[in-house]
PDB file of N, CA and C in Angstrom:
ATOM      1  N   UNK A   1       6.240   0.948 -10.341  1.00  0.00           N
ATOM      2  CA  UNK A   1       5.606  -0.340 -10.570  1.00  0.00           C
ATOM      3  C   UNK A   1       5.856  -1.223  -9.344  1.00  0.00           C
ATOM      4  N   UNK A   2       4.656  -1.947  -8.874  1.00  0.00           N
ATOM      5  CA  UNK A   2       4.951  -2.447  -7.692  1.00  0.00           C
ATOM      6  C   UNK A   2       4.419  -4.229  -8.382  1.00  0.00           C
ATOM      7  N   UNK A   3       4.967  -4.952  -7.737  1.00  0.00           N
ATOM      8  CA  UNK A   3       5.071  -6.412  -7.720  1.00  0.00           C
ATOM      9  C   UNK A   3       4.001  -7.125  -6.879  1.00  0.00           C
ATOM     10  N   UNK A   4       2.958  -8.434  -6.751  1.00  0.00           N
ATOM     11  CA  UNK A   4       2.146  -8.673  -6.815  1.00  0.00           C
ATOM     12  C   UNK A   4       1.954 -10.326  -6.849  1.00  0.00           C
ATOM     13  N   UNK A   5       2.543 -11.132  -6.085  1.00  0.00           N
ATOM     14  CA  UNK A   5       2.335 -12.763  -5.713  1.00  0.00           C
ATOM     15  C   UNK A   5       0.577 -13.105  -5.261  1.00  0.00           C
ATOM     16  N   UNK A   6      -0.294 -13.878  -6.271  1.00  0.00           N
ATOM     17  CA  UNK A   6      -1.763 -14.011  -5.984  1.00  0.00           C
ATOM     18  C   UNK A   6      -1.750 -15.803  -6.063  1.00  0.00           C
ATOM     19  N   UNK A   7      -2.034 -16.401  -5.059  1.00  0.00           N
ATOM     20  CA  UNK A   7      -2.284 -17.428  -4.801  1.00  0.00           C
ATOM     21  C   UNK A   7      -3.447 -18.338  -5.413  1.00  0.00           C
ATOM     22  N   UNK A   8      -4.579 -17.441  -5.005  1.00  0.00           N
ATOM     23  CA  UNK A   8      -6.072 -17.891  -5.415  1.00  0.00           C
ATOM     24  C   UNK A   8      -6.781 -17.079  -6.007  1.00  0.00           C
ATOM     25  N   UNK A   9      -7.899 -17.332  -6.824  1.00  0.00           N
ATOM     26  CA  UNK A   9      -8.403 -18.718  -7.586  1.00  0.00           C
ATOM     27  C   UNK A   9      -7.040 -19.243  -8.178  1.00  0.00           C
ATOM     28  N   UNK A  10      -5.846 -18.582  -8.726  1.00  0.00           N
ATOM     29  CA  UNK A  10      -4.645 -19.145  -9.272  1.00  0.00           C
ATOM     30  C   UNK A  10      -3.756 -18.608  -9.225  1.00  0.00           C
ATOM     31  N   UNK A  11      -2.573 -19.150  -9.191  1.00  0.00           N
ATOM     32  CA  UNK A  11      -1.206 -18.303  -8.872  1.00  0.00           C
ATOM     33  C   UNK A  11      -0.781 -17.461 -10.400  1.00  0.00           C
ATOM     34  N   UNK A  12      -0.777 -16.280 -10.029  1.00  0.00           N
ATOM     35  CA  UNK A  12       0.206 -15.522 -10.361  1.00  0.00           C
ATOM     36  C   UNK A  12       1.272 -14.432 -10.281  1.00  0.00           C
ATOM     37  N   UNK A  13       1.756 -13.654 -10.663  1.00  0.00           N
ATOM     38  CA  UNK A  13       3.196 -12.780 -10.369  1.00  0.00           C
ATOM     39  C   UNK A  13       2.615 -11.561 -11.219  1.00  0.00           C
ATOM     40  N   UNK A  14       1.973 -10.528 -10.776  1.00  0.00           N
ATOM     41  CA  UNK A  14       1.294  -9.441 -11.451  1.00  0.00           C
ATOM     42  C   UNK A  14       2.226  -8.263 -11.191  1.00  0.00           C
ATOM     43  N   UNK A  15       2.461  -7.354 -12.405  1.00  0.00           N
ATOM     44  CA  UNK A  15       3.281  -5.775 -12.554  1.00  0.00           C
ATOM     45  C   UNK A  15       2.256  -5.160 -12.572  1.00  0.00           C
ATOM     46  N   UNK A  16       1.816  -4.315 -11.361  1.00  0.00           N
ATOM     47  CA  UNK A  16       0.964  -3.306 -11.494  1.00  0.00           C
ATOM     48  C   UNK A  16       1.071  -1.626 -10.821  1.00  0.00           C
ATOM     49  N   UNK A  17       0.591  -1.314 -10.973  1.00  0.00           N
ATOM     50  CA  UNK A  17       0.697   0.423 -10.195  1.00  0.00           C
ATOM     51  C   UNK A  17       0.608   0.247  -8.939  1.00  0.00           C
ATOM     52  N   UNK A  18      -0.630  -0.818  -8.692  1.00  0.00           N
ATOM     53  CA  UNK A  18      -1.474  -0.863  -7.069  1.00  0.00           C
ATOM     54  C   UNK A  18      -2.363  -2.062  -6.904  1.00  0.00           C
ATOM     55  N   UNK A  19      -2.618  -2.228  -5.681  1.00  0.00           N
ATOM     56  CA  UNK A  19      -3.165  -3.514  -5.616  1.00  0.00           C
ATOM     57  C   UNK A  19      -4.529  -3.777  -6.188  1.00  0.00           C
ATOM     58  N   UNK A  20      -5.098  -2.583  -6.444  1.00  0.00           N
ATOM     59  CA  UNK A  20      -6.515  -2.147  -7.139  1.00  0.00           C
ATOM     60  C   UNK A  20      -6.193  -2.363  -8.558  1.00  0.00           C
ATOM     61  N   UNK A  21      -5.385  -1.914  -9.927  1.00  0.00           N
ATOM     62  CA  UNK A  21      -4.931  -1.842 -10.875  1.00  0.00           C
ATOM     63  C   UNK A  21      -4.551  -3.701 -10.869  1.00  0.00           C
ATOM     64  N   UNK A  22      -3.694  -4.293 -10.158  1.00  0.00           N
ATOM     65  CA  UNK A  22      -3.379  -5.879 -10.161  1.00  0.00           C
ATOM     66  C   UNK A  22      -4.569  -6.485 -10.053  1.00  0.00           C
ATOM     67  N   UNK A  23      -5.470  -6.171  -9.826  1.00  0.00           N
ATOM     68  CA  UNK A  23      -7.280  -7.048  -9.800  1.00  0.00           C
ATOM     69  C   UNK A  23      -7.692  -6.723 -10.899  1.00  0.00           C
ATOM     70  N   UNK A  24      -7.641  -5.506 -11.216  1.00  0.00           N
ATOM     71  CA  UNK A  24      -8.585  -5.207 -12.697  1.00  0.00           C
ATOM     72  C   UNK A  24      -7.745  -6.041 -13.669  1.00  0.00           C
ATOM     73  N   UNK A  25      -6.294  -6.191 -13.621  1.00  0.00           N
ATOM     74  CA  UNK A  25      -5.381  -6.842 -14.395  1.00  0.00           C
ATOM     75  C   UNK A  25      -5.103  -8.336 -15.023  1.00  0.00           C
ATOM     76  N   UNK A  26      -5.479  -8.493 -13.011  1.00  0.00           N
ATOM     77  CA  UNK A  26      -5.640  -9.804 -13.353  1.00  0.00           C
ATOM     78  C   UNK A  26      -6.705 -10.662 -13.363  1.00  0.00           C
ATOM     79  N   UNK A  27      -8.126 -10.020 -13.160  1.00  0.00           N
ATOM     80  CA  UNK A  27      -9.565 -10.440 -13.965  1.00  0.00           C
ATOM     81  C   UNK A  27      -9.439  -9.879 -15.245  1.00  0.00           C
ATOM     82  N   UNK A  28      -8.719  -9.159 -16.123  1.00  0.00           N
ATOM     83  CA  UNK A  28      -8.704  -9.635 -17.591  1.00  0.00           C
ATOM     84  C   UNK A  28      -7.974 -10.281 -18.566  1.00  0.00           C
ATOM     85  N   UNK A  29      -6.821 -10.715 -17.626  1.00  0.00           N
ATOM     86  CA  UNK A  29      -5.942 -12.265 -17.984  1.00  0.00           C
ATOM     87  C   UNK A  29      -6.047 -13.105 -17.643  1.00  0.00           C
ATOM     88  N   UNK A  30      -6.165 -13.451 -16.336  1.00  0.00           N
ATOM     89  CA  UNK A  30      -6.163 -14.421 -15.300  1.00  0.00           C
ATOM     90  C   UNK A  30      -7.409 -15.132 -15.399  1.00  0.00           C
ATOM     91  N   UNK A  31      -8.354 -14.585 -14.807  1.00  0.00           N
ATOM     92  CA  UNK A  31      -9.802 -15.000 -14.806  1.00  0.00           C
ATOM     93  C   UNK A  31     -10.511 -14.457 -14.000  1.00  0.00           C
ATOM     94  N   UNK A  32     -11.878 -13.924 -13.521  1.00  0.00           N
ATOM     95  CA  UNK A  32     -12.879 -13.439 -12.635  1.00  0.00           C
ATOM     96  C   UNK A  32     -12.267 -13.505 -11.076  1.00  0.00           C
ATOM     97  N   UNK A  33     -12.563 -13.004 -10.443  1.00  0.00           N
ATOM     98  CA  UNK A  33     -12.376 -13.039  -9.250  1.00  0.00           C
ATOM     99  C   UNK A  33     -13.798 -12.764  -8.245  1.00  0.00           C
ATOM    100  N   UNK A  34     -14.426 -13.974  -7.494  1.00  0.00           N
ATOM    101  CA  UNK A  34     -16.038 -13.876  -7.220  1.00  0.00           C
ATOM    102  C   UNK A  34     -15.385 -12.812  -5.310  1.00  0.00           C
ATOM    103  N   UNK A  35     -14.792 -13.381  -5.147  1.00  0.00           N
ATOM    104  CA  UNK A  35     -14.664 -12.516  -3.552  1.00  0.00           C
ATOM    105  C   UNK A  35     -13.391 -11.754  -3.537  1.00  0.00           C
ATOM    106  N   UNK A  36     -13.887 -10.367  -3.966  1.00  0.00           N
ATOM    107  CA  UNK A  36     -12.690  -9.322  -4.280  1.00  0.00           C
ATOM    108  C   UNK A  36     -12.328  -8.743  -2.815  1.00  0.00           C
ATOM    109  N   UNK A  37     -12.909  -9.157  -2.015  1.00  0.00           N
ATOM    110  CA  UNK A  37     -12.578  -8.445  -0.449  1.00  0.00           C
ATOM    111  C   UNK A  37     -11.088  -9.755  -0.064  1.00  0.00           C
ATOM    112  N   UNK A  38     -11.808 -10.981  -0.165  1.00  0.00           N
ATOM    113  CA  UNK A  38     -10.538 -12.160   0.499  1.00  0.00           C
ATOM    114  C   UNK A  38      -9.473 -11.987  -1.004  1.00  0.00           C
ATOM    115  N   UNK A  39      -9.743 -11.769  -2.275  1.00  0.00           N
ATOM    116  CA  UNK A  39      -8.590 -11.583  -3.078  1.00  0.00           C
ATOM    117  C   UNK A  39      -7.383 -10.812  -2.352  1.00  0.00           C
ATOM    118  N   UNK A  40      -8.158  -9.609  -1.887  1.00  0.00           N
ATOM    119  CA  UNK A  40      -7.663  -8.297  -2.136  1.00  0.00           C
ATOM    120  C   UNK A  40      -6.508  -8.281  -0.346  1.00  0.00           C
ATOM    121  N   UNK A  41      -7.049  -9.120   0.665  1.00  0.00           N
ATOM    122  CA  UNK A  41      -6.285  -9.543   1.818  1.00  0.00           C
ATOM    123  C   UNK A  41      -5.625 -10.747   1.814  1.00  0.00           C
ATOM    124  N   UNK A  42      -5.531 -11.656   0.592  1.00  0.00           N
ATOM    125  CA  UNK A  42      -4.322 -12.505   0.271  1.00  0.00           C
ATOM    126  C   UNK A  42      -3.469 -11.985  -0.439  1.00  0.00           C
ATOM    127  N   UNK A  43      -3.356 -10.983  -1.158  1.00  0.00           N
ATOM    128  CA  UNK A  43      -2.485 -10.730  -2.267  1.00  0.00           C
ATOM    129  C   UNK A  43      -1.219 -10.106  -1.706  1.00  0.00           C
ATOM    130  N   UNK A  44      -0.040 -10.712  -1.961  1.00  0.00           N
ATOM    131  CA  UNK A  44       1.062 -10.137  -1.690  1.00  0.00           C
ATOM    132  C   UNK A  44       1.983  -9.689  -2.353  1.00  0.00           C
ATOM    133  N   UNK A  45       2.666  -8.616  -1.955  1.00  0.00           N
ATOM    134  CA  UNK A  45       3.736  -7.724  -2.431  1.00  0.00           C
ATOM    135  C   UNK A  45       4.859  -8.092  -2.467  1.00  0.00           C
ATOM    136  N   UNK A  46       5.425  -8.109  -3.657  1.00  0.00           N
ATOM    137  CA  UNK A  46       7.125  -8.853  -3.404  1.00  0.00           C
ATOM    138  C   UNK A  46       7.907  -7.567  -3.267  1.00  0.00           C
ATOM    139  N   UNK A  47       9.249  -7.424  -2.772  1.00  0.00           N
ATOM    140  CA  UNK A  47      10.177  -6.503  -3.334  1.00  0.00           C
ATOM    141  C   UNK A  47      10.771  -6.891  -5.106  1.00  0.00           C
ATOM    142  N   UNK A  48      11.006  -5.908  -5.319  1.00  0.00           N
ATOM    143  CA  UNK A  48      11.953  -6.164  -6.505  1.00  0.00           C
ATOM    144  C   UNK A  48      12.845  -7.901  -6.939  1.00  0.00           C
ATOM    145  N   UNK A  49      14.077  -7.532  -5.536  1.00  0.00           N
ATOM    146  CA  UNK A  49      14.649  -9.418  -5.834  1.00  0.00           C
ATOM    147  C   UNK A  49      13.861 -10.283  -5.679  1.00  0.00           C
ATOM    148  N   UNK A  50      12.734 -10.118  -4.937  1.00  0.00           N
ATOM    149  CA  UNK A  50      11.509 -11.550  -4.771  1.00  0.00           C
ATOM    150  C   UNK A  50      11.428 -11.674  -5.774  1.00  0.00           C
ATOM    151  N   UNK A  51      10.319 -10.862  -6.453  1.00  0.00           N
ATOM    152  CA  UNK A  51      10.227 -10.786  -7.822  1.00  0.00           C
ATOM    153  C   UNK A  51      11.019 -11.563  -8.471  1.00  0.00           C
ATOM    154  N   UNK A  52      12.304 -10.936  -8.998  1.00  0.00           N
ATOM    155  CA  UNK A  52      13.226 -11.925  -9.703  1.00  0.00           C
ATOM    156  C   UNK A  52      13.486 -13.064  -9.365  1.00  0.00           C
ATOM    157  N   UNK A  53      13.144 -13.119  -8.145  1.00  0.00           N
ATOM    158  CA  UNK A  53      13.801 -14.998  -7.879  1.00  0.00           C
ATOM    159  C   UNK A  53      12.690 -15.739  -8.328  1.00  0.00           C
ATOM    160  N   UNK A  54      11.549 -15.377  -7.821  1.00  0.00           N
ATOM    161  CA  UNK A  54      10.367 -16.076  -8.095  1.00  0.00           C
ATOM    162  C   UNK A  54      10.384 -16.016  -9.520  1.00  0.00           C
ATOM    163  N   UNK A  55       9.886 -15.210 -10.159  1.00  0.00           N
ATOM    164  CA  UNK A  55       9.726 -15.467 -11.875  1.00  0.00           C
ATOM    165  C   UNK A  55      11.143 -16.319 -11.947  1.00  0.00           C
ATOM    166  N   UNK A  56      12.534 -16.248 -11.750  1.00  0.00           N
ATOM    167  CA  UNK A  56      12.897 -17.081 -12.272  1.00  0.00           C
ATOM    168  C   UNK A  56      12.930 -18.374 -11.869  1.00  0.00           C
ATOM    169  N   UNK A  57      12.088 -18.485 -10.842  1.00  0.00           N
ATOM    170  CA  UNK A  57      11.872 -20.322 -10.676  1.00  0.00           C
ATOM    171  C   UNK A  57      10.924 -20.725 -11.030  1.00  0.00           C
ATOM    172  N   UNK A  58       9.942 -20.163 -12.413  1.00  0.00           N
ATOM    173  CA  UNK A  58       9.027 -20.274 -12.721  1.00  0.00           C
ATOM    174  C   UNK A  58       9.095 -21.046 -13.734  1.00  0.00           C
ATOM    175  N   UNK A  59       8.782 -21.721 -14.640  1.00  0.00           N
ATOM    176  CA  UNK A  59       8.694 -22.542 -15.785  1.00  0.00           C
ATOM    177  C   UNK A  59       8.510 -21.961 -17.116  1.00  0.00           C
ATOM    178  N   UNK A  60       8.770 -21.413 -18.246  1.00  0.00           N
ATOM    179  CA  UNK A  60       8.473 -21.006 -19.281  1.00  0.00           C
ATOM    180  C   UNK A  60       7.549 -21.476 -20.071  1.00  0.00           C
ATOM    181  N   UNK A  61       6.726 -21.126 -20.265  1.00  0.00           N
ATOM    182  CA  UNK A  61       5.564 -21.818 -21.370  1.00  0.00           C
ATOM    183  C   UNK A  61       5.950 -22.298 -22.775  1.00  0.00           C
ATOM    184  N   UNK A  62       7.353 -21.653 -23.087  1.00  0.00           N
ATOM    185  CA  UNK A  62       7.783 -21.551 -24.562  1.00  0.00           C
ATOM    186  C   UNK A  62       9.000 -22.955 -24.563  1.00  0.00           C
ATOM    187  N   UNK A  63       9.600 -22.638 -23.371  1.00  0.00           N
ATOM    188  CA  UNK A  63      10.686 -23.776 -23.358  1.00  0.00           C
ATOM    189  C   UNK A  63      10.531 -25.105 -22.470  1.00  0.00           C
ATOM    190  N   UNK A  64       9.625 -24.977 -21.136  1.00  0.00           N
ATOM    191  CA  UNK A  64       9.605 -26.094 -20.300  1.00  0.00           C
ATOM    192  C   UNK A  64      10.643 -26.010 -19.254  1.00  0.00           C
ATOM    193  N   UNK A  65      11.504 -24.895 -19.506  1.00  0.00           N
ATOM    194  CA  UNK A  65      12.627 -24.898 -18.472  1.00  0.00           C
ATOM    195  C   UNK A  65      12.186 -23.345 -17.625  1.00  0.00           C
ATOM    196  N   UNK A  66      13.130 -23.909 -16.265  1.00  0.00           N
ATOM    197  CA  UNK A  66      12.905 -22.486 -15.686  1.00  0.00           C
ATOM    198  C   UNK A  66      13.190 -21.365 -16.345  1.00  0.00           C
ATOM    199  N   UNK A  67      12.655 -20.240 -15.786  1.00  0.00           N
ATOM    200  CA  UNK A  67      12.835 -18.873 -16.888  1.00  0.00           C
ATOM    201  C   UNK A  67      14.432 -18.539 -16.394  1.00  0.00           C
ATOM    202  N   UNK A  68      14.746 -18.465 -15.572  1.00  0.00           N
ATOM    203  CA  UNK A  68      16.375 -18.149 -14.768  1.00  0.00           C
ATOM    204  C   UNK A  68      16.206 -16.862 -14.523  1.00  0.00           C
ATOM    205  N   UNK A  69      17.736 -16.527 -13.352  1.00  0.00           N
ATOM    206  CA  UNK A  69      17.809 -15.219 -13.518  1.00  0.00           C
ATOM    207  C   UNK A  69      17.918 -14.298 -13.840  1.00  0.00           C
ATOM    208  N   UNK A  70      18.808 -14.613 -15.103  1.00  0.00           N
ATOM    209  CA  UNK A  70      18.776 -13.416 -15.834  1.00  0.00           C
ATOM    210  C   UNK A  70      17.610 -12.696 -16.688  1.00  0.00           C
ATOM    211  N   UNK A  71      17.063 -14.055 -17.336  1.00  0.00           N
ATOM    212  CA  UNK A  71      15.825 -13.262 -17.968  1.00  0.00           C
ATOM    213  C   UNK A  71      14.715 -12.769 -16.972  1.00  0.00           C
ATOM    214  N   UNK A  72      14.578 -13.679 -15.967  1.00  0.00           N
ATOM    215  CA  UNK A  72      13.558 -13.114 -14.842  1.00  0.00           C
ATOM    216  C   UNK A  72      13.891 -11.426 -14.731  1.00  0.00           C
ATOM    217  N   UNK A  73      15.519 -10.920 -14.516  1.00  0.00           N
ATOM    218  CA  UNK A  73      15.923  -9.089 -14.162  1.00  0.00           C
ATOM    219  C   UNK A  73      14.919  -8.596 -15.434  1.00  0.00           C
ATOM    220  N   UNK A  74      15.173  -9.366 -16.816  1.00  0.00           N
ATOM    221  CA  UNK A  74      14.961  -8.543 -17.681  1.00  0.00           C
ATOM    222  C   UNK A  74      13.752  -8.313 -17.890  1.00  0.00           C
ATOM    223  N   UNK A  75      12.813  -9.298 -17.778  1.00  0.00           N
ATOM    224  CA  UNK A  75      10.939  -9.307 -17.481  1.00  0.00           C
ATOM    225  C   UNK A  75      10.743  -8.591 -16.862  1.00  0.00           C
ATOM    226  N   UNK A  76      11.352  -7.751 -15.341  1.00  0.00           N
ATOM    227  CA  UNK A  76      10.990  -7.230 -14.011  1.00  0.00           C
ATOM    228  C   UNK A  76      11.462  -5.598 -14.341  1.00  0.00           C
ATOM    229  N   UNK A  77      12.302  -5.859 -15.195  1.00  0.00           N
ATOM    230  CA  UNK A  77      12.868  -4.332 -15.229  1.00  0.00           C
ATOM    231  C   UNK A  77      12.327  -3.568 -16.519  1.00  0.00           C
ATOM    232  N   UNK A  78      11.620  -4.560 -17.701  1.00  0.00           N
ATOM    233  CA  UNK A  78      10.474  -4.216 -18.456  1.00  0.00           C
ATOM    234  C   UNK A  78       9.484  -3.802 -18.298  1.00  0.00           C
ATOM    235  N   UNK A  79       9.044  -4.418 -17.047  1.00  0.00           N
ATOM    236  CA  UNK A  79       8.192  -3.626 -16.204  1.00  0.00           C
ATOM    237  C   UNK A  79       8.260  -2.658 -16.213  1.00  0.00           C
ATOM    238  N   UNK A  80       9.443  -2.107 -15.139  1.00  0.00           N
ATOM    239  CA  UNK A  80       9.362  -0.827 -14.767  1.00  0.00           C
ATOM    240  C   UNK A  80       9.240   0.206 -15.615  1.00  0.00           C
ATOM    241  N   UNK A  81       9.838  -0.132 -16.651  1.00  0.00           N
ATOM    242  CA  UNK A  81      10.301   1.001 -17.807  1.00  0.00           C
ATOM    243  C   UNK A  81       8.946   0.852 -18.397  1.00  0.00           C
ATOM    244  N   UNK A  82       7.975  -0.388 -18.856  1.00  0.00           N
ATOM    245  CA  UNK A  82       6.977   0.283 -19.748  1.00  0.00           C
ATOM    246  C   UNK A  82       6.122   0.513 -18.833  1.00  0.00           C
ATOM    247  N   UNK A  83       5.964   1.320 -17.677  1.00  0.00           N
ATOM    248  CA  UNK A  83       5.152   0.975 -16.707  1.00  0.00           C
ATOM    249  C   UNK A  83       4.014   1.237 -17.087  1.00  0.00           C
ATOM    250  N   UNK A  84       3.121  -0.353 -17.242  1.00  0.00           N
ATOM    251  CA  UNK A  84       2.276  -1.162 -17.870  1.00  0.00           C
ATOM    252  C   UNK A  84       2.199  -2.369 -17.034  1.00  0.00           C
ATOM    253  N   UNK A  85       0.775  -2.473 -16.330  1.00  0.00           N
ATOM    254  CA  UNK A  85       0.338  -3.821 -16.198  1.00  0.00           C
ATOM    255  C   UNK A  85       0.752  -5.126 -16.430  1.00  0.00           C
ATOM    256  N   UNK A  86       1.841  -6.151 -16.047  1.00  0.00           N
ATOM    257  CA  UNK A  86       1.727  -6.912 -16.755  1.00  0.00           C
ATOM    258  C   UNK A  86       1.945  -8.623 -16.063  1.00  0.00           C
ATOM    259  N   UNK A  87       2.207  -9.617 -16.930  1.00  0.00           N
ATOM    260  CA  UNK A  87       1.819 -11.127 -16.573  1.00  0.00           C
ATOM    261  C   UNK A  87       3.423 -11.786 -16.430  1.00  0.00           C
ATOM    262  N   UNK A  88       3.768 -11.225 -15.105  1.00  0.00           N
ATOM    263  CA  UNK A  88       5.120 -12.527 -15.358  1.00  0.00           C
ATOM    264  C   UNK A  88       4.907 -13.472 -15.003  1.00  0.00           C
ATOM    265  N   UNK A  89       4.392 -14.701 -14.394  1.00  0.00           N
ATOM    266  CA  UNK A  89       4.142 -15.880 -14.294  1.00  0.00           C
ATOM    267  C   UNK A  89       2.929 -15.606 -14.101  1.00  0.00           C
ATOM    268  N   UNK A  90       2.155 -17.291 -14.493  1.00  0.00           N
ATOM    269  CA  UNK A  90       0.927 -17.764 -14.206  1.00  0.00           C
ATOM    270  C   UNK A  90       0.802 -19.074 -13.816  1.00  0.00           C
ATOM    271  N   UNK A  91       0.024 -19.404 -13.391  1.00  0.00           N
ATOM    272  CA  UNK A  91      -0.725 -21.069 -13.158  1.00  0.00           C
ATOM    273  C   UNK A  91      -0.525 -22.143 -14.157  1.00  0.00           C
ATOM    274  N   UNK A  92       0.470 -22.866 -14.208  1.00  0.00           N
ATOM    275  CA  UNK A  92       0.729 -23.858 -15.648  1.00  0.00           C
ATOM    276  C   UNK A  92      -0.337 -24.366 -15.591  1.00  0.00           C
ATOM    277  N   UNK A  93      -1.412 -24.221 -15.311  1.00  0.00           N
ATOM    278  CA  UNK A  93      -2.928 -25.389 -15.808  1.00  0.00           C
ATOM    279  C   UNK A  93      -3.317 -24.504 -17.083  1.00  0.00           C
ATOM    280  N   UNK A  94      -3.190 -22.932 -16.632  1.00  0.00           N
ATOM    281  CA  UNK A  94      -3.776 -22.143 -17.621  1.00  0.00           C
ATOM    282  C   UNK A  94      -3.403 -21.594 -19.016  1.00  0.00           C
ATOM    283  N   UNK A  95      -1.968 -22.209 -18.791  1.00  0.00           N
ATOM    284  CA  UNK A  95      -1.492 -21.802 -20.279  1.00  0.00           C
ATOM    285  C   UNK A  95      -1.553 -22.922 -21.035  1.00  0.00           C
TER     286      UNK A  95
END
């Protein structure tokens, strides 16, 4: 499972296989994506600790507080194990 920082149309933190799999992923959570060529040459790759730092300076939708580090390992390493597509942070406009 590789890691996935997307700026535009909106920020998010995508778990995907590949950078191809993180587009299909994140046009069916996120929202459409009209220029899949400039998506696809902004999108960046975190390592693993990026990952964790970033999700945990992220905001929780459930609490209002940052997610922290510890739960950020445990989101990132859920990943890996269900390796499955998935949404660790998004754009607070959109939730």
């Amino acid at each position: 499972m590789r890691f996935f920082e997307i700026n535009d149309p909106y920020f998010a933190i995508v778990a995907a296989e590949n950078e191809g799999k993180c587009l299909e992923f994140y046009e069916e959570v996120v929202c459409d994506v009209e220029d899949k060529g400039d998506f696809m040459a902004n999108i960046k790759e975190l390592e693993k600790p990026e990952a964790i730092t970033k999700v945990a300076n992220t905001v929780s939708a459930k609490t209002g507080e940052p997610v922290g580090s510890e739960e950020a390992e445990v989101q990132v390493y859920d990943c890996i194990n269900d390796n499955e597509p998935t949404l660790l942070a998004v754009d607070g406009s959109l939730v």
